[in-house]
Protein backbone atom coordinates (compact mmCIF):
# COMPACT_ATOMS: atom_id res chain seq x y z
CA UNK A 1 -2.62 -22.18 -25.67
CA UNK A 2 -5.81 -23.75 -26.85
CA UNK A 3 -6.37 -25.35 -30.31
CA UNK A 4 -9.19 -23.65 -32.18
CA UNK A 5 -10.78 -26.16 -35.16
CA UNK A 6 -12.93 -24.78 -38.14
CA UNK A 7 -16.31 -26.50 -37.76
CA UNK A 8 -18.06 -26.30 -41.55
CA UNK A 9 -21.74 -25.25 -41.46
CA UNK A 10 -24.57 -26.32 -44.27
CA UNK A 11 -24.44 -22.85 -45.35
CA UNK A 12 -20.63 -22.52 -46.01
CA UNK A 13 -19.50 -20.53 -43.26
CA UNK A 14 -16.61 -22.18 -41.12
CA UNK A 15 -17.32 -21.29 -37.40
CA UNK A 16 -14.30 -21.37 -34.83
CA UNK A 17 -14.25 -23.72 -32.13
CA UNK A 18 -12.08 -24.71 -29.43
CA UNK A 19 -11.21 -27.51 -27.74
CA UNK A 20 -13.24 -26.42 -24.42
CA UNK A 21 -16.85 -26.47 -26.90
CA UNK A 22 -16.56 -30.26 -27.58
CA UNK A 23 -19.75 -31.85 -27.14
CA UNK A 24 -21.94 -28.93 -26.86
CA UNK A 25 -23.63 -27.04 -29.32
CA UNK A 26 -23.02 -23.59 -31.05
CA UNK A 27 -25.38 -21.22 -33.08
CA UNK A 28 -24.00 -20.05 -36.64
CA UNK A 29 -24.38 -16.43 -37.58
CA UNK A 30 -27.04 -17.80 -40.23
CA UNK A 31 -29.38 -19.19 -37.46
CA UNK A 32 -28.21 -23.05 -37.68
CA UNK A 33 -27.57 -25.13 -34.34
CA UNK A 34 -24.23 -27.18 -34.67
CA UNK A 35 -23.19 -29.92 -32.66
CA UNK A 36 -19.55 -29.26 -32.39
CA UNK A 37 -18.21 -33.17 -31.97
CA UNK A 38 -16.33 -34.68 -29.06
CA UNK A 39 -12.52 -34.45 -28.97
CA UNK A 40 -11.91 -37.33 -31.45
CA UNK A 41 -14.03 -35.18 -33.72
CA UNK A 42 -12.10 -32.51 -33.43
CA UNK A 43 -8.78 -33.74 -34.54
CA UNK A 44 -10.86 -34.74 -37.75
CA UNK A 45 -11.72 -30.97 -38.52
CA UNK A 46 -9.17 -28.20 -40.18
CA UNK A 47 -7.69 -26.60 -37.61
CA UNK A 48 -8.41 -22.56 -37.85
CA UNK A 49 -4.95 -20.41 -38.51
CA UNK A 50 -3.29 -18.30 -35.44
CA UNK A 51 -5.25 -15.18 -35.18
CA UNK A 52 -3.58 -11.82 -36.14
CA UNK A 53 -2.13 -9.96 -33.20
CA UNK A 54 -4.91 -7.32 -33.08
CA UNK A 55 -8.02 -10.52 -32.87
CA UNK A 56 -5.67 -11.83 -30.29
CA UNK A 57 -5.42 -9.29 -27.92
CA UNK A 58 -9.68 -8.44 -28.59
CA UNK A 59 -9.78 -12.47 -27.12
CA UNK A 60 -7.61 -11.53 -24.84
CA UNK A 61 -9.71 -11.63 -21.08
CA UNK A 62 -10.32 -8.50 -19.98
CA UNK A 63 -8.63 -6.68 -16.95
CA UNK A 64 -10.52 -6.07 -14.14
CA UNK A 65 -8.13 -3.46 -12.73
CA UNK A 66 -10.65 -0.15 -12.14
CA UNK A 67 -10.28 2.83 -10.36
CA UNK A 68 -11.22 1.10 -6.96
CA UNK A 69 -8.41 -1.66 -7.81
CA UNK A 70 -6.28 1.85 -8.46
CA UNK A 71 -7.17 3.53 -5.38
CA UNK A 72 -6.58 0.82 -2.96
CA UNK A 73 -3.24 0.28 -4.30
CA UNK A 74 -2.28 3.78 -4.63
CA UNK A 75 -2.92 4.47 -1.05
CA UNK A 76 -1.33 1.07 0.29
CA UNK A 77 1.47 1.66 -1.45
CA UNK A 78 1.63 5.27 -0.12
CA UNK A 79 0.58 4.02 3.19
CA UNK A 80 4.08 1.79 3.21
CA UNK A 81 5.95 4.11 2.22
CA UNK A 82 5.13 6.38 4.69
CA UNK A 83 5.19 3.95 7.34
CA UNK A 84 8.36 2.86 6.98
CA UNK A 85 10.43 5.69 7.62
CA UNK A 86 7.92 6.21 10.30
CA UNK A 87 8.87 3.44 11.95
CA UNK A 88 13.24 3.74 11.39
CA UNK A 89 12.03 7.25 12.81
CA UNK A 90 10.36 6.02 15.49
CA UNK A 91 12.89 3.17 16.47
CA UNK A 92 16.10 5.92 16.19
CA UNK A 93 14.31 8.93 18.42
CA UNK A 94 16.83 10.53 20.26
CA UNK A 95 16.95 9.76 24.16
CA UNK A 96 17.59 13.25 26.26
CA UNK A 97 20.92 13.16 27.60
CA UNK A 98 21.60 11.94 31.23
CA UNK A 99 23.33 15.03 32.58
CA UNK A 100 24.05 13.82 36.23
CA UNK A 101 23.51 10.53 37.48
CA UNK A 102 24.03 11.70 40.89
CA UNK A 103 21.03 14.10 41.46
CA UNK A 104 19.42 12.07 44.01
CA UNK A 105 22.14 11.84 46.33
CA UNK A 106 23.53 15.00 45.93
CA UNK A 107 20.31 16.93 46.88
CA UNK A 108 19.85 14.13 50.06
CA UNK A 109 23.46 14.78 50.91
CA UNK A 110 23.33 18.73 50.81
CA UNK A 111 19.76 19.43 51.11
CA UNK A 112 18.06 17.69 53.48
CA UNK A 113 20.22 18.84 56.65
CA UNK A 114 19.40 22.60 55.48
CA UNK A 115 17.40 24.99 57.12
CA UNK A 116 14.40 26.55 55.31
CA UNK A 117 15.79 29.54 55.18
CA UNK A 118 19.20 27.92 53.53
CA UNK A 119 16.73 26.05 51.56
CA UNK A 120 15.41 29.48 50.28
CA UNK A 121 18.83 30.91 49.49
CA UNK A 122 19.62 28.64 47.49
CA UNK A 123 16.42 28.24 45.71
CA UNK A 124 17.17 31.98 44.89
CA UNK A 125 20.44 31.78 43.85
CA UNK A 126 19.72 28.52 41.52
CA UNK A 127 17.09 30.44 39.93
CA UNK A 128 18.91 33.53 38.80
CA UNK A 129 22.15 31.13 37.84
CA UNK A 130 19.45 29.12 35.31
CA UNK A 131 18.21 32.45 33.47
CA UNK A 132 21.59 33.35 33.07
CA UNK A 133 23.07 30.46 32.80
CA UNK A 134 23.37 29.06 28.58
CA UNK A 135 21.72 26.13 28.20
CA UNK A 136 23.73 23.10 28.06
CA UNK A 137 25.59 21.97 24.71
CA UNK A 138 24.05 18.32 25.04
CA UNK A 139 20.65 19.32 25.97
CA UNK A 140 20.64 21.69 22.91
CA UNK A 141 21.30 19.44 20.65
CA UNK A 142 18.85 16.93 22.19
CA UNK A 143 16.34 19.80 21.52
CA UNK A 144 17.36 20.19 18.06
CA UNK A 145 17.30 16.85 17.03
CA UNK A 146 13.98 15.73 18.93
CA UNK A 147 12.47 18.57 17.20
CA UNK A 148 13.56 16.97 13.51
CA UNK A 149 12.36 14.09 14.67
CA UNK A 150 9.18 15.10 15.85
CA UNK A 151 8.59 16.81 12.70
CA UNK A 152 9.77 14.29 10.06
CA UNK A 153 6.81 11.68 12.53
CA UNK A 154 3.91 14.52 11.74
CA UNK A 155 4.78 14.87 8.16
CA UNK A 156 4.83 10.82 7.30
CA UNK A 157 1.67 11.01 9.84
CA UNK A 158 0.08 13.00 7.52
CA UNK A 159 1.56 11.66 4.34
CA UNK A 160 0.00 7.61 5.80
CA UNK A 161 -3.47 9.31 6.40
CA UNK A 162 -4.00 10.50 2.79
CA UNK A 163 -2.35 6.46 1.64
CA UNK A 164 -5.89 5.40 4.50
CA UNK A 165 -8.03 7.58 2.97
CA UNK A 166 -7.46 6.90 -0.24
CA UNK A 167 -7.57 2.85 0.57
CA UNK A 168 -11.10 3.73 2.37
CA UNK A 169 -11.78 5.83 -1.06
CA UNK A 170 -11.70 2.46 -2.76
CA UNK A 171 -13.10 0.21 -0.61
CA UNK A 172 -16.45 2.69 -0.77
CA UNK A 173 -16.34 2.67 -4.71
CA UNK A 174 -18.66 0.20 -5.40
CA UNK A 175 -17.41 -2.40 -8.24
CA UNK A 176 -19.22 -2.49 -11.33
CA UNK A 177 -21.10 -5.29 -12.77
CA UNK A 178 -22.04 -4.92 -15.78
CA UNK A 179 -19.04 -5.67 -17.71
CA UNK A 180 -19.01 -7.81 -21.05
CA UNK A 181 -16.75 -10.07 -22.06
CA UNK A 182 -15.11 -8.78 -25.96
């Protein structure tokens, strides 16, 4: 915390100065230029009293937090958050279920030595057993749970564009300039 001095004027005013003004010169509110001394000097002057909480926080700097500074951070830190379960979603997809290893062989085993017209048969008879047939237990609940999956991705898809846009939002506000100090 810096050390504010009362420097005395000619015409009785005491002006406030701090330890970061030594050697240069201030104006008075009456018009006078004073030369506020060097550091030495200083420690020869009364030093001014704490100010009261509300002069303190007026001194205080002020923020430069805006709107764009609110934006940006808005939508990065809706941007994370959707990304994140984006990702666990992502990295835990489920994998279809292997039903038959065996596929391969089995059809080179039994189907090659058939004749086309076995060949037909059976196409025939494999057709009308599959839209009969229920659909498999593990394949259903592959389906089921793909399905979450795939819509829990589009949802924090669209939840992690409106985080961008709102970051791009920012970035276009132009920051303002013309602020003055208190």
């Amino acid at each position: 915390m810096t050390t504010h001095y009362l420097l005395p004027c000619n015409c009785g005013k005491k002006n406030e100065v701090d330890s970061g003004q030594a050697g240069l010169n201030i104006r008075c509110s009456c018009g006078a230029e004073l030369a506020v001394p060097t550091m030495r000097g200083l420690n020869q002057l009364e030093r001014a009293e704490a100010p009261p909480p509300d002069r303190r926080q007026a001194a205080a700097p002020q923020s430069t937090w805006g709107a764009r500074q609110a934006l940006i951070f808005l939508g990065l830190l809706i941007l994370l958050g959707a990304a994140l379960p984006t990702l666990l979603t992502w990295y835990a997809y489920p994998q279809p279920p292997r039903l038959r290893d065996d596929f391969e062989k089995l059809n080179r085993d039994d189907i090659t030595p058939m004749t086309l017209m076995q060949t037909w048969e059976l196409w025939k008879s494999l057709r009308k057993d599959f839209a009969e047939e229920p659909e498999i237990p593990e394949m259903y609940q592959y389906r089921i749970l793909a399905k979450a999956a795939r819509e829990r991705l589009i949802f924090m898809g669209v939840v992690g564009g409106i985080g961008l846009l709102l970051v791009i939002a920012g970035l276009l506000i132009r920051p303002s300039r013309n602020r003055e100090p208190a």
